[in-house]
PDB file of N, CA and C in Angstrom:
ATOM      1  N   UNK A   1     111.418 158.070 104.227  1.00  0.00           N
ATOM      2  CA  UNK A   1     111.430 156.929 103.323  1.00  0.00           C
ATOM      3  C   UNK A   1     110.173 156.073 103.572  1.00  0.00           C
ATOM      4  N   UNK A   2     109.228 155.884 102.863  1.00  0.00           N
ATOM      5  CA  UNK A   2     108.146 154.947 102.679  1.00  0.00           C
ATOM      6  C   UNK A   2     108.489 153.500 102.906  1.00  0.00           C
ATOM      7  N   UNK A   3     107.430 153.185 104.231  1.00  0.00           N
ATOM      8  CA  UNK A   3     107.574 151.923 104.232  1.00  0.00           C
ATOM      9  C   UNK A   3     107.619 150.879 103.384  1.00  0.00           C
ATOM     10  N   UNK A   4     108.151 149.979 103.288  1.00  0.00           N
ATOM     11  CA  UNK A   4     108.490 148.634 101.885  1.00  0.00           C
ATOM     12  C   UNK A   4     107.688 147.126 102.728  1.00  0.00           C
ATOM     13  N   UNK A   5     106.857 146.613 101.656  1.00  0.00           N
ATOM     14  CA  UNK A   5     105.730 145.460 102.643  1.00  0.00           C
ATOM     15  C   UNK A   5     106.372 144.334 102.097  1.00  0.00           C
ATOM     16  N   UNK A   6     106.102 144.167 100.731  1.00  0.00           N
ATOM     17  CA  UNK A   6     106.183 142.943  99.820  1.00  0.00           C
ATOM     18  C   UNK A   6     104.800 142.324 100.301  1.00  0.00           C
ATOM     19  N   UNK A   7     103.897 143.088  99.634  1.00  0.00           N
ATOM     20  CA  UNK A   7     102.527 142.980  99.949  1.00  0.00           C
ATOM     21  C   UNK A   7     102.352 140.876  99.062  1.00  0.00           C
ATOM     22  N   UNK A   8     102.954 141.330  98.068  1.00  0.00           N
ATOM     23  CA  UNK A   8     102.452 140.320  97.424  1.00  0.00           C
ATOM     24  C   UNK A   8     103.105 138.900  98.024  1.00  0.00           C
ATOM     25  N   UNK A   9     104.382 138.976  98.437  1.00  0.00           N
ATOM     26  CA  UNK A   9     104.767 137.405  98.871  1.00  0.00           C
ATOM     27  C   UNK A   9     104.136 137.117 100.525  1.00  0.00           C
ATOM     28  N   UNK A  10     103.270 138.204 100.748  1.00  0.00           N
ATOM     29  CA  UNK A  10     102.843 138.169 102.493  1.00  0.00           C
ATOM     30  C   UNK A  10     101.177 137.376 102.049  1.00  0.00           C
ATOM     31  N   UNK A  11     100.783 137.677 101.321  1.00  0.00           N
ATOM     32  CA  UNK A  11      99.797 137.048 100.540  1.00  0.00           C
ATOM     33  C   UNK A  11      99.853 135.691  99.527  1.00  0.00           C
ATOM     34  N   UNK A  12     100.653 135.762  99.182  1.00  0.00           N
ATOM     35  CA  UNK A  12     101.153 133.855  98.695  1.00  0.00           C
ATOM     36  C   UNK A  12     101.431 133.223 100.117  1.00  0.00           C
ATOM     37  N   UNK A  13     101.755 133.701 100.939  1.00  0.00           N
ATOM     38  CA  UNK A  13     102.206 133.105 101.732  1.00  0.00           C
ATOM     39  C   UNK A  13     100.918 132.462 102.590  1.00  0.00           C
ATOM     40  N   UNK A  14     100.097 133.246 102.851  1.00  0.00           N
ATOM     41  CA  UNK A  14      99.058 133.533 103.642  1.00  0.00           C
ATOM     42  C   UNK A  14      98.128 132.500 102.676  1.00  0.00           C
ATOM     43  N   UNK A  15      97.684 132.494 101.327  1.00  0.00           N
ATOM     44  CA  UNK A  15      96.977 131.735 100.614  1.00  0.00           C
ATOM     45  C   UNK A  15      97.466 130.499 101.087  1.00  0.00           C
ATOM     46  N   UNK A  16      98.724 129.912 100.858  1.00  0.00           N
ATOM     47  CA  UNK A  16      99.165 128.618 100.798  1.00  0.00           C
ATOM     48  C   UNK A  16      98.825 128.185 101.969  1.00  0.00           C
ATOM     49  N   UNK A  17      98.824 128.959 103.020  1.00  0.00           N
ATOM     50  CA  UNK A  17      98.634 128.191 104.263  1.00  0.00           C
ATOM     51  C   UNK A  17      97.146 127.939 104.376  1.00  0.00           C
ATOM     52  N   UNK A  18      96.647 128.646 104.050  1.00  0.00           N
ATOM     53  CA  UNK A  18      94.769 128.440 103.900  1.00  0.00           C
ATOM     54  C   UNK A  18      94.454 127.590 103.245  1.00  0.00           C
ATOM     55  N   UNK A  19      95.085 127.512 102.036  1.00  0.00           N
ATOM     56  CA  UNK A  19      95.131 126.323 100.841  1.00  0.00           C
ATOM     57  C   UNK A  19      94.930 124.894 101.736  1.00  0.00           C
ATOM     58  N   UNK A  20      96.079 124.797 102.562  1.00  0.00           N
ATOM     59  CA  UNK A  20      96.530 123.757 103.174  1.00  0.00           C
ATOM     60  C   UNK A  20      95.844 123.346 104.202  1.00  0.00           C
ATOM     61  N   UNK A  21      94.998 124.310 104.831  1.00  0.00           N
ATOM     62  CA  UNK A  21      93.706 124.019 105.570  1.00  0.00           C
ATOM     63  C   UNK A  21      92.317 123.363 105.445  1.00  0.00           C
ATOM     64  N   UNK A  22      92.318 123.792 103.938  1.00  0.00           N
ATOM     65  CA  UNK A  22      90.938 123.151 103.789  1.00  0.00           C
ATOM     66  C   UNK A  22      90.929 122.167 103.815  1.00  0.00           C
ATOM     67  N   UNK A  23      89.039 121.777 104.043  1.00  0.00           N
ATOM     68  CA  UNK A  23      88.833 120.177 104.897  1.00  0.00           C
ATOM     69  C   UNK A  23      89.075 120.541 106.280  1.00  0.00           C
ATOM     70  N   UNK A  24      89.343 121.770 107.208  1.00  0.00           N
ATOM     71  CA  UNK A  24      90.272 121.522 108.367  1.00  0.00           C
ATOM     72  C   UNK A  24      88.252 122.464 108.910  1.00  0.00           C
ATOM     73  N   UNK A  25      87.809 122.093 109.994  1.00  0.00           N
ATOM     74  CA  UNK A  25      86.493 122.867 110.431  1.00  0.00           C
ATOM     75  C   UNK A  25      87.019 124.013 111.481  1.00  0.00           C
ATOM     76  N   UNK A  26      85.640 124.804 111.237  1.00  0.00           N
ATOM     77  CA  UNK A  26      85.520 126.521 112.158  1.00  0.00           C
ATOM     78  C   UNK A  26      86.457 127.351 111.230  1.00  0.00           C
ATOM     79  N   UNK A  27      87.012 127.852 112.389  1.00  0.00           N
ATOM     80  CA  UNK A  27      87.649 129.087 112.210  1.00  0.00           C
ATOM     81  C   UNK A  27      89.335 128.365 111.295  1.00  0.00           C
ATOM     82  N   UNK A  28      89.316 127.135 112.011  1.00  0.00           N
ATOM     83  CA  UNK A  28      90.732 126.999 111.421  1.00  0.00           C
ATOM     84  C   UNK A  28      90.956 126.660 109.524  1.00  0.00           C
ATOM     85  N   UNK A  29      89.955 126.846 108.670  1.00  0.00           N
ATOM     86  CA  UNK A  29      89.968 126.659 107.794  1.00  0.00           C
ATOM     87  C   UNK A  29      90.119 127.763 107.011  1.00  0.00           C
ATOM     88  N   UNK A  30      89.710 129.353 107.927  1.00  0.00           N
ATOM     89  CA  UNK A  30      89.795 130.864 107.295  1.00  0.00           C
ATOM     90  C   UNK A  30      90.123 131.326 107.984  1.00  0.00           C
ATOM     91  N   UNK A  31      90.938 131.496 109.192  1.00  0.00           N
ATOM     92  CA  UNK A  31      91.566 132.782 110.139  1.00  0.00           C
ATOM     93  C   UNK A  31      92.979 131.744 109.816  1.00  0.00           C
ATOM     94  N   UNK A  32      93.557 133.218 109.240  1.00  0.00           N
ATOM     95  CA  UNK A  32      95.096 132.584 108.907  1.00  0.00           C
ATOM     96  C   UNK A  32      95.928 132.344 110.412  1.00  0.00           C
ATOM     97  N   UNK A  33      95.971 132.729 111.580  1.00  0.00           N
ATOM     98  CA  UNK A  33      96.399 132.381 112.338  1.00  0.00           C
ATOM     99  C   UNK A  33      96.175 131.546 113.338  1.00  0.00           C
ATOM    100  N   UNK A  34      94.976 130.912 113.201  1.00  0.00           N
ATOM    101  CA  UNK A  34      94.625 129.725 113.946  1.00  0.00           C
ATOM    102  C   UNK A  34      94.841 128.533 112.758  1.00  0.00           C
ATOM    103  N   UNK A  35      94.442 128.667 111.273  1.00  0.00           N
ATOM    104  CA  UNK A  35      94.953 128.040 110.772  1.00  0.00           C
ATOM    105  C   UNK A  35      96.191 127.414 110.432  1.00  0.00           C
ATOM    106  N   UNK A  36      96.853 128.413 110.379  1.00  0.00           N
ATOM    107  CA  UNK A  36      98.555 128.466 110.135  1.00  0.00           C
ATOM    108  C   UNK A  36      98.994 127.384 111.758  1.00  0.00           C
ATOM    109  N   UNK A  37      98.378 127.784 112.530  1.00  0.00           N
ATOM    110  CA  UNK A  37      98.785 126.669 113.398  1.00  0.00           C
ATOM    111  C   UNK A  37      98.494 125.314 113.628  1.00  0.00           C
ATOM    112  N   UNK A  38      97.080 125.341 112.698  1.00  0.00           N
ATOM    113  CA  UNK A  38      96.734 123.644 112.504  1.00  0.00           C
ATOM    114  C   UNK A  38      97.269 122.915 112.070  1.00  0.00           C
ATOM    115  N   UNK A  39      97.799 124.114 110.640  1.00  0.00           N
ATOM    116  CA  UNK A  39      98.228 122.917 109.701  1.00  0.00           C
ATOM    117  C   UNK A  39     100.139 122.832 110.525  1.00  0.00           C
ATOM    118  N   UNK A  40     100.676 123.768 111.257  1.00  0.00           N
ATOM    119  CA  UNK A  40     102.333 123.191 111.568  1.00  0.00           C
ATOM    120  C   UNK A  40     101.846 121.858 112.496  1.00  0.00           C
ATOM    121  N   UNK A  41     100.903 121.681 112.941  1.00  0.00           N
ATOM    122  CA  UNK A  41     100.846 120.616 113.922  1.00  0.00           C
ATOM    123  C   UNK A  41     100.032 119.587 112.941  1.00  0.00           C
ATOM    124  N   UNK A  42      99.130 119.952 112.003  1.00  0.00           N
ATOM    125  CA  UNK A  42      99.374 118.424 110.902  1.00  0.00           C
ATOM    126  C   UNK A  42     100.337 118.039 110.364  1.00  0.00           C
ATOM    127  N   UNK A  43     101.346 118.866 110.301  1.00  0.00           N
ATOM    128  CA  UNK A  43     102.319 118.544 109.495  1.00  0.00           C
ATOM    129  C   UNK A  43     103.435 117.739 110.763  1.00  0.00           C
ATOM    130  N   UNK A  44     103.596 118.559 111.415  1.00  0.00           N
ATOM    131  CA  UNK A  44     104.394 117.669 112.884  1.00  0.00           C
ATOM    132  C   UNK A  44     103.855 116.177 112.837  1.00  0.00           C
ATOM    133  N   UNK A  45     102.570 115.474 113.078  1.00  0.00           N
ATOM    134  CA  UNK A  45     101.715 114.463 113.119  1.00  0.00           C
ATOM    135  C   UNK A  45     101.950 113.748 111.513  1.00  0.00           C
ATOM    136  N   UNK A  46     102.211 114.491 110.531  1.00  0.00           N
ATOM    137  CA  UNK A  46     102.057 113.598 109.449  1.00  0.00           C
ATOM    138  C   UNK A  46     103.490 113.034 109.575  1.00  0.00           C
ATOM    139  N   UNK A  47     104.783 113.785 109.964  1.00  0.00           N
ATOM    140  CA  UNK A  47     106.204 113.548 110.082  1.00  0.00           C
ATOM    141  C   UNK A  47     106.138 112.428 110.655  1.00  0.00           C
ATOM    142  N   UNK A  48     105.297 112.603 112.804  1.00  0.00           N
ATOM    143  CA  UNK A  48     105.732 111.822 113.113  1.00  0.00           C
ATOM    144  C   UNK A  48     105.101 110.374 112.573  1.00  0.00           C
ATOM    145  N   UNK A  49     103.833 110.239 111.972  1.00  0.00           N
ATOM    146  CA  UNK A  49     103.523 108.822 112.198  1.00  0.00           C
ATOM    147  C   UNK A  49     103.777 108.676 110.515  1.00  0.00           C
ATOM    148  N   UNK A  50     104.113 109.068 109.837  1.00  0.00           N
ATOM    149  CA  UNK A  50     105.064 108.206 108.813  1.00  0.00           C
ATOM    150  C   UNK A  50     106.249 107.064 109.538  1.00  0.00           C
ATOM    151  N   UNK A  51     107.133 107.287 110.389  1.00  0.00           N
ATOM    152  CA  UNK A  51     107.630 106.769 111.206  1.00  0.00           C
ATOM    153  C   UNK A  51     107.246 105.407 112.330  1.00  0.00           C
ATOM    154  N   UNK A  52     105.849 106.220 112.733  1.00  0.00           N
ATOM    155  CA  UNK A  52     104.881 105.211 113.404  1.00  0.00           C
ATOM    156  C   UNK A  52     104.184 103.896 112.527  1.00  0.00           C
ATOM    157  N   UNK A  53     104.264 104.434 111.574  1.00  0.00           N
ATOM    158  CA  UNK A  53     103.358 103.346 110.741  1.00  0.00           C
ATOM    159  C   UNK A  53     104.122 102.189 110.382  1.00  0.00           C
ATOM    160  N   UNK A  54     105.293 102.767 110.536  1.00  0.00           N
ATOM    161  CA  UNK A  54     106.720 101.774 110.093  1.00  0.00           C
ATOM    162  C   UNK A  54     106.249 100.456 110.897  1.00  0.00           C
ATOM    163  N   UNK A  55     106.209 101.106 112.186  1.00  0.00           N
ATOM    164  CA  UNK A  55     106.141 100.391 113.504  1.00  0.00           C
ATOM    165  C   UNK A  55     105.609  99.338 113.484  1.00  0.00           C
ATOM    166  N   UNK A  56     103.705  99.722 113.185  1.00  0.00           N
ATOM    167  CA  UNK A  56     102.834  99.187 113.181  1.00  0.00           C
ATOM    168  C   UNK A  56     102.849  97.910 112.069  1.00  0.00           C
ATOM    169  N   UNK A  57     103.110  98.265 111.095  1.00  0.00           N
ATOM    170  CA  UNK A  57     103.730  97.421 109.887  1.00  0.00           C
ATOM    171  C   UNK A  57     104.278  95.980 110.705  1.00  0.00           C
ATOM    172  N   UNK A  58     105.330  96.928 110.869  1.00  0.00           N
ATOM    173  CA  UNK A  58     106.098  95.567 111.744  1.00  0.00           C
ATOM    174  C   UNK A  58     105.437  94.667 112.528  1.00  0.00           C
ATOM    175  N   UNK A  59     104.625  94.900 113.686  1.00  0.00           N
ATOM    176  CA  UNK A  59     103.531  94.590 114.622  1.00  0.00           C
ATOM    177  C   UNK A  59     103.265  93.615 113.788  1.00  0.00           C
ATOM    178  N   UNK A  60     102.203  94.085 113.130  1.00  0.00           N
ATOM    179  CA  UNK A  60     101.424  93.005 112.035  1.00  0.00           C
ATOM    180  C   UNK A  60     101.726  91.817 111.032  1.00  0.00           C
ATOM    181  N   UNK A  61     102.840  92.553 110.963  1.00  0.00           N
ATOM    182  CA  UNK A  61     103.766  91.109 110.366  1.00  0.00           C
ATOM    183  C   UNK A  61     104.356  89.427 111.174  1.00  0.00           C
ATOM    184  N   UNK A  62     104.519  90.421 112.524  1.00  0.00           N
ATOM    185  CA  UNK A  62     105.113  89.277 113.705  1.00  0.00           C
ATOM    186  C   UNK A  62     103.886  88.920 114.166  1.00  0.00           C
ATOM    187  N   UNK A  63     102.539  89.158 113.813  1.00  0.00           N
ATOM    188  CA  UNK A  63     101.299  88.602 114.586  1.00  0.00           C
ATOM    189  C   UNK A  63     101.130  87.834 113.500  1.00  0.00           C
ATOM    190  N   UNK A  64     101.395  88.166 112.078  1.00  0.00           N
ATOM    191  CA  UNK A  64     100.906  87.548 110.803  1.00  0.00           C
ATOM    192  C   UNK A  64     101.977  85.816 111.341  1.00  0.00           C
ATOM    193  N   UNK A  65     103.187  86.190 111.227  1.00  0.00           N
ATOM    194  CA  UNK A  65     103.773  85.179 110.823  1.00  0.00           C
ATOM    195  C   UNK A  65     103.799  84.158 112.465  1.00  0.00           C
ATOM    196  N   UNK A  66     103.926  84.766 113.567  1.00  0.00           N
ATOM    197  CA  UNK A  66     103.459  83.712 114.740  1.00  0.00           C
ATOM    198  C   UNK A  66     102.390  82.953 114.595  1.00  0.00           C
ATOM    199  N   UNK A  67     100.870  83.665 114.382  1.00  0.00           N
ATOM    200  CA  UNK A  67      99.951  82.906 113.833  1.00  0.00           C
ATOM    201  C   UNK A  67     100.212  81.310 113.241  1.00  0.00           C
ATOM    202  N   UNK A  68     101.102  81.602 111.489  1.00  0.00           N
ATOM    203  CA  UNK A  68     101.113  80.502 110.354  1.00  0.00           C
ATOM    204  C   UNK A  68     102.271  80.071 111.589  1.00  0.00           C
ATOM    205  N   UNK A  69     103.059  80.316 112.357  1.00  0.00           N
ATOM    206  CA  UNK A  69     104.505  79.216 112.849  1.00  0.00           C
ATOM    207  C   UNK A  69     103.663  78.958 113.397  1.00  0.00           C
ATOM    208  N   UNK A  70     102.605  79.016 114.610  1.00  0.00           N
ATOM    209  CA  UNK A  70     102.181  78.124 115.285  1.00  0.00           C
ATOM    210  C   UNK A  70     101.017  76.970 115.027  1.00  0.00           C
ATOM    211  N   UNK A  71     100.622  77.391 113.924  1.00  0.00           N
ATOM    212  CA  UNK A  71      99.899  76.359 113.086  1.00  0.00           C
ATOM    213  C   UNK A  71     100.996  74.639 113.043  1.00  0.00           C
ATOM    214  N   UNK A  72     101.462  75.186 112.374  1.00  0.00           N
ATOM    215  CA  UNK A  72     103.234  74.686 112.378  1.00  0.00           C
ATOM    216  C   UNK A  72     103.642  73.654 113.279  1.00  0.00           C
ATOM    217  N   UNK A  73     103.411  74.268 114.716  1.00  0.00           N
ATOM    218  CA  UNK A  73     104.182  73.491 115.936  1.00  0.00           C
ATOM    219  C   UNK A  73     105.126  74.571 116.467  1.00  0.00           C
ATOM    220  N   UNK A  74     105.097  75.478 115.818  1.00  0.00           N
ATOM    221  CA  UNK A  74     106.777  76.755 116.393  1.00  0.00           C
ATOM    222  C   UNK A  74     106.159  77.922 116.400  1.00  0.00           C
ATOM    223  N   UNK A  75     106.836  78.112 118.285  1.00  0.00           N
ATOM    224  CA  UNK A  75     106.045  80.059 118.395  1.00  0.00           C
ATOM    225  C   UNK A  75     107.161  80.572 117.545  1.00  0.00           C
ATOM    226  N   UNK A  76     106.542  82.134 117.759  1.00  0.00           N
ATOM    227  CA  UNK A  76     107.633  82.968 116.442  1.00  0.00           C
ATOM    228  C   UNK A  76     108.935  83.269 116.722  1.00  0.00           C
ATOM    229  N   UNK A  77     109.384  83.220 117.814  1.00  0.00           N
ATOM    230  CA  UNK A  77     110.729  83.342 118.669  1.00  0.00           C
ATOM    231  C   UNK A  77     111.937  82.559 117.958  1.00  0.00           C
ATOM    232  N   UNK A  78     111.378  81.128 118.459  1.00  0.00           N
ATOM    233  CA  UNK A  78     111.881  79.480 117.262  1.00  0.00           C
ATOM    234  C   UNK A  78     111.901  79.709 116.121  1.00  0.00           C
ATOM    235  N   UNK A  79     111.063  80.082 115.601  1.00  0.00           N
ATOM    236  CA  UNK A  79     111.018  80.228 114.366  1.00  0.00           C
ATOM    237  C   UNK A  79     112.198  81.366 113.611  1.00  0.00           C
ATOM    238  N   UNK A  80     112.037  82.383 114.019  1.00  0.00           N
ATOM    239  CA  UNK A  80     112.879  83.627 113.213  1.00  0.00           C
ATOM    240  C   UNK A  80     114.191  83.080 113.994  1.00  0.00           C
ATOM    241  N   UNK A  81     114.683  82.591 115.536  1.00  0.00           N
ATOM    242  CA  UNK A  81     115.469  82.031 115.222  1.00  0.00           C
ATOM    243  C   UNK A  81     116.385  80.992 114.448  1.00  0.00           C
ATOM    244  N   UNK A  82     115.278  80.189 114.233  1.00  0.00           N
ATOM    245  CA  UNK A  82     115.878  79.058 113.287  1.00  0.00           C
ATOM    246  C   UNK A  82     116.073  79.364 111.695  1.00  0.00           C
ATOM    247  N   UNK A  83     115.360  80.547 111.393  1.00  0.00           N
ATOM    248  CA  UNK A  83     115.556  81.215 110.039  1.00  0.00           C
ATOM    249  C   UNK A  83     117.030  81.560 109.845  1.00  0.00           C
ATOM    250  N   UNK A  84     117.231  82.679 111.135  1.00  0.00           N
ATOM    251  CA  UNK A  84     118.876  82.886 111.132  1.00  0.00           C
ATOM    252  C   UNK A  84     119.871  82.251 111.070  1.00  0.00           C
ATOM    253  N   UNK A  85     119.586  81.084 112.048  1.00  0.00           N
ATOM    254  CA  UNK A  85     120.846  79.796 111.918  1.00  0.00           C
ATOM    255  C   UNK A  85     120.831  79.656 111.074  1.00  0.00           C
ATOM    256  N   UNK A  86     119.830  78.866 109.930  1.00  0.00           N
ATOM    257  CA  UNK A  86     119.922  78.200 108.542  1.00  0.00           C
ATOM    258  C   UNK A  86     120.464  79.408 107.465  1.00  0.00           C
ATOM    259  N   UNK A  87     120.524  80.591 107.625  1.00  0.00           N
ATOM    260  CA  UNK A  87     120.896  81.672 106.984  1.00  0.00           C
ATOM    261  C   UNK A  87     119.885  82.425 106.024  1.00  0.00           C
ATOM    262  N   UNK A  88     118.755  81.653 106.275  1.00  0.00           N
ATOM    263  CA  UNK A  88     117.460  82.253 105.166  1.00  0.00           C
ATOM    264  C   UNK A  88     117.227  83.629 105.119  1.00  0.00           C
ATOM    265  N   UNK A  89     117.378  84.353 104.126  1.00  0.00           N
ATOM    266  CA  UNK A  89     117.156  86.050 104.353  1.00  0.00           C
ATOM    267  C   UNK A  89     115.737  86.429 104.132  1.00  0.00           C
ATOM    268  N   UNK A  90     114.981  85.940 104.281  1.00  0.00           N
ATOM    269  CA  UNK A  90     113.844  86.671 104.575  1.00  0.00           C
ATOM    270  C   UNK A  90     113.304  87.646 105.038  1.00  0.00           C
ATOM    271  N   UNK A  91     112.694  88.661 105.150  1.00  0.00           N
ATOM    272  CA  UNK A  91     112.324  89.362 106.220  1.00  0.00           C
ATOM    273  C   UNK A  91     110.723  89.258 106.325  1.00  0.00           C
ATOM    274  N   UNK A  92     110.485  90.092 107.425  1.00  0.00           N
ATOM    275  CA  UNK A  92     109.541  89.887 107.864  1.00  0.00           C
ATOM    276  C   UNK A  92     108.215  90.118 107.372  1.00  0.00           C
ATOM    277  N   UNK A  93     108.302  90.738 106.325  1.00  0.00           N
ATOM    278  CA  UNK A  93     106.874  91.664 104.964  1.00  0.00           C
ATOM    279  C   UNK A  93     106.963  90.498 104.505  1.00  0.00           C
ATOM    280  N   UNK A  94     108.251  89.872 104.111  1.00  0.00           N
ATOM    281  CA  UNK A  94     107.831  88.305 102.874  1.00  0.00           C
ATOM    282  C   UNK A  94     107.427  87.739 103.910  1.00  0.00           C
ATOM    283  N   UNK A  95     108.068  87.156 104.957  1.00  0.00           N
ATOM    284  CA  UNK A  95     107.650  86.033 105.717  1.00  0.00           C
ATOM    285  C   UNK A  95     106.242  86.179 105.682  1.00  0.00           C
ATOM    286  N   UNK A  96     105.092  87.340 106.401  1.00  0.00           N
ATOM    287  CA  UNK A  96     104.152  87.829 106.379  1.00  0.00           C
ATOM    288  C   UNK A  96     103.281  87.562 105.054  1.00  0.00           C
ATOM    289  N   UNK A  97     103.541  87.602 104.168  1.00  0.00           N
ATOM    290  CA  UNK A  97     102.823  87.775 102.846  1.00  0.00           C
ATOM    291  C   UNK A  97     102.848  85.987 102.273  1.00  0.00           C
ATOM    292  N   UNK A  98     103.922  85.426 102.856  1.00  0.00           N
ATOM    293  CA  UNK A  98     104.129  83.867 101.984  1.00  0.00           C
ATOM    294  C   UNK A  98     102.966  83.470 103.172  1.00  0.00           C
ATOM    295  N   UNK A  99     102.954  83.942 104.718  1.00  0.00           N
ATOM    296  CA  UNK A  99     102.167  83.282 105.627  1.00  0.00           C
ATOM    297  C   UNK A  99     100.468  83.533 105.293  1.00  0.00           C
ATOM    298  N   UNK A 100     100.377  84.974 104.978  1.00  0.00           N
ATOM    299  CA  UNK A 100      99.024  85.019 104.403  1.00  0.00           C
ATOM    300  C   UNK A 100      98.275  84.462 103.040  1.00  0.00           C
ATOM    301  N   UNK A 101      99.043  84.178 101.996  1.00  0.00           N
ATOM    302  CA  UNK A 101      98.556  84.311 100.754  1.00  0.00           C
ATOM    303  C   UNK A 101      99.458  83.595 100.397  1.00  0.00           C
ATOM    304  N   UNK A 102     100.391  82.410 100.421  1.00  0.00           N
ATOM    305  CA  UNK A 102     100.669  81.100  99.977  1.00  0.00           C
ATOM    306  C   UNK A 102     101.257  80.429 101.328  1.00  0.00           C
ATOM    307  N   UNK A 103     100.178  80.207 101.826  1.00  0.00           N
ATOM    308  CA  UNK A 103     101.147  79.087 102.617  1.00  0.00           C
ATOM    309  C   UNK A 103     101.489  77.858 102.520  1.00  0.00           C
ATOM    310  N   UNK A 104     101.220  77.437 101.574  1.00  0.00           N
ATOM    311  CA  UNK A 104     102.112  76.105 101.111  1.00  0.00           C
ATOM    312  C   UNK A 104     103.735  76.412 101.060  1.00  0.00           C
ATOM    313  N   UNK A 105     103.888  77.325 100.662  1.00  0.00           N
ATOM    314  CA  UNK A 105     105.212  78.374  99.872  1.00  0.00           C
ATOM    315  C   UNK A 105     105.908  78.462 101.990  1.00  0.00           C
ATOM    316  N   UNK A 106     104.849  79.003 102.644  1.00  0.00           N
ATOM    317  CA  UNK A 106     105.262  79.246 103.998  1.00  0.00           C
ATOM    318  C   UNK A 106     105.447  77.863 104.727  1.00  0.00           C
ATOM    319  N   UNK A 107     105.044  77.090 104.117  1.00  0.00           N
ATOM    320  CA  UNK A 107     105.194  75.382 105.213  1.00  0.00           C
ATOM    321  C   UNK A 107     106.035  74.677 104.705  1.00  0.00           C
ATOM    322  N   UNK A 108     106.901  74.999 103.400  1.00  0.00           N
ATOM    323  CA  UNK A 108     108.270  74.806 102.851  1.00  0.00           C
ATOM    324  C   UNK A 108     109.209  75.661 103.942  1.00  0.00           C
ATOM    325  N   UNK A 109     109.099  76.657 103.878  1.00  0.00           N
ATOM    326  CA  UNK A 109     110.234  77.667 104.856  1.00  0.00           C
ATOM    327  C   UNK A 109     110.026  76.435 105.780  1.00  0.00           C
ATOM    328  N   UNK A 110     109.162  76.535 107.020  1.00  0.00           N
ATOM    329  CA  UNK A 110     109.287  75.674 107.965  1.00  0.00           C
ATOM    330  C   UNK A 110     109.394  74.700 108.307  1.00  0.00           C
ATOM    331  N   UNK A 111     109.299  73.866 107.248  1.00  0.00           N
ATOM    332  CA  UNK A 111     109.907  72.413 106.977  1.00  0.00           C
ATOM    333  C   UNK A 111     111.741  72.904 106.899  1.00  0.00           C
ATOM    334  N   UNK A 112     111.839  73.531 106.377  1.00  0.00           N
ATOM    335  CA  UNK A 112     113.564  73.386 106.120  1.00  0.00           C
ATOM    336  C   UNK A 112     113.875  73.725 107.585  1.00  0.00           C
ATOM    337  N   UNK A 113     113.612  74.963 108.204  1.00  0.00           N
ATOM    338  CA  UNK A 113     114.203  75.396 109.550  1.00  0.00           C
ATOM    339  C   UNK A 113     113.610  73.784 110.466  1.00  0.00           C
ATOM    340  N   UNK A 114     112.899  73.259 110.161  1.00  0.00           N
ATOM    341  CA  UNK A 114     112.556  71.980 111.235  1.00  0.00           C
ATOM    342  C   UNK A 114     113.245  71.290 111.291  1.00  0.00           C
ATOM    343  N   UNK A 115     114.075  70.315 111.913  1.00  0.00           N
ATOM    344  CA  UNK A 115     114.482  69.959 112.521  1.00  0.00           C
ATOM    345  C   UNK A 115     114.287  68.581 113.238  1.00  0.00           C
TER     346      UNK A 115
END
């Protein structure tokens, strides 16, 4: 009985991954098996820091909005606490965005949590 390949889906297969290489330098952009391994480990790296970026996001927001509270008179600690007591739902992208690019809008928030 003659061997059976499926010549053709071993070759889609093999394209796509090359496909997915380019832009990638050397060998890993045309040897399907050094390639094929670049791209599972770009793809691992793109997974994980979708996740990471979350992070960073966050970071930047609590540096954004400590900044405008301490303009204020209040580190950011005081502050997001006193948000909670008063029940204000804010989070931290608005807080961030009213602190960068209206803060008049942001020295209302902190007038109310003041005290």
């Amino acid at each position: 009985m003659p061997r059976s390949v499926n010549a053709v889906a071993s070759k889609q297969r093999r394209k796509k991954v090359l496909k997915q290489a380019k832009g990638y330098f050397g060998r890993r952009k045309n040897v399907y098996t050094v390639a094929k391994n670049a791209v599972e480990k770009g793809l691992q790296y793109a997974y994980r820091d979708r996740r990471k970026k979350k992070i960073a996001f966050r970071g930047l927001w609590i540096q954004r909005i400590n900044a405008a509270a301490r303009v204020h008179g209040m580190s950011y600690s005081e502050f997001i606490g006193a948000i909670n007591r008063e029940g204000i739902e804010l989070n931290r992208k608005v807080l961030a965005d009213l602190a960068m690019n209206h803060p008049e809008a942001f020295k209302a928030v902190v007038d109310k949590v003041k005290k």
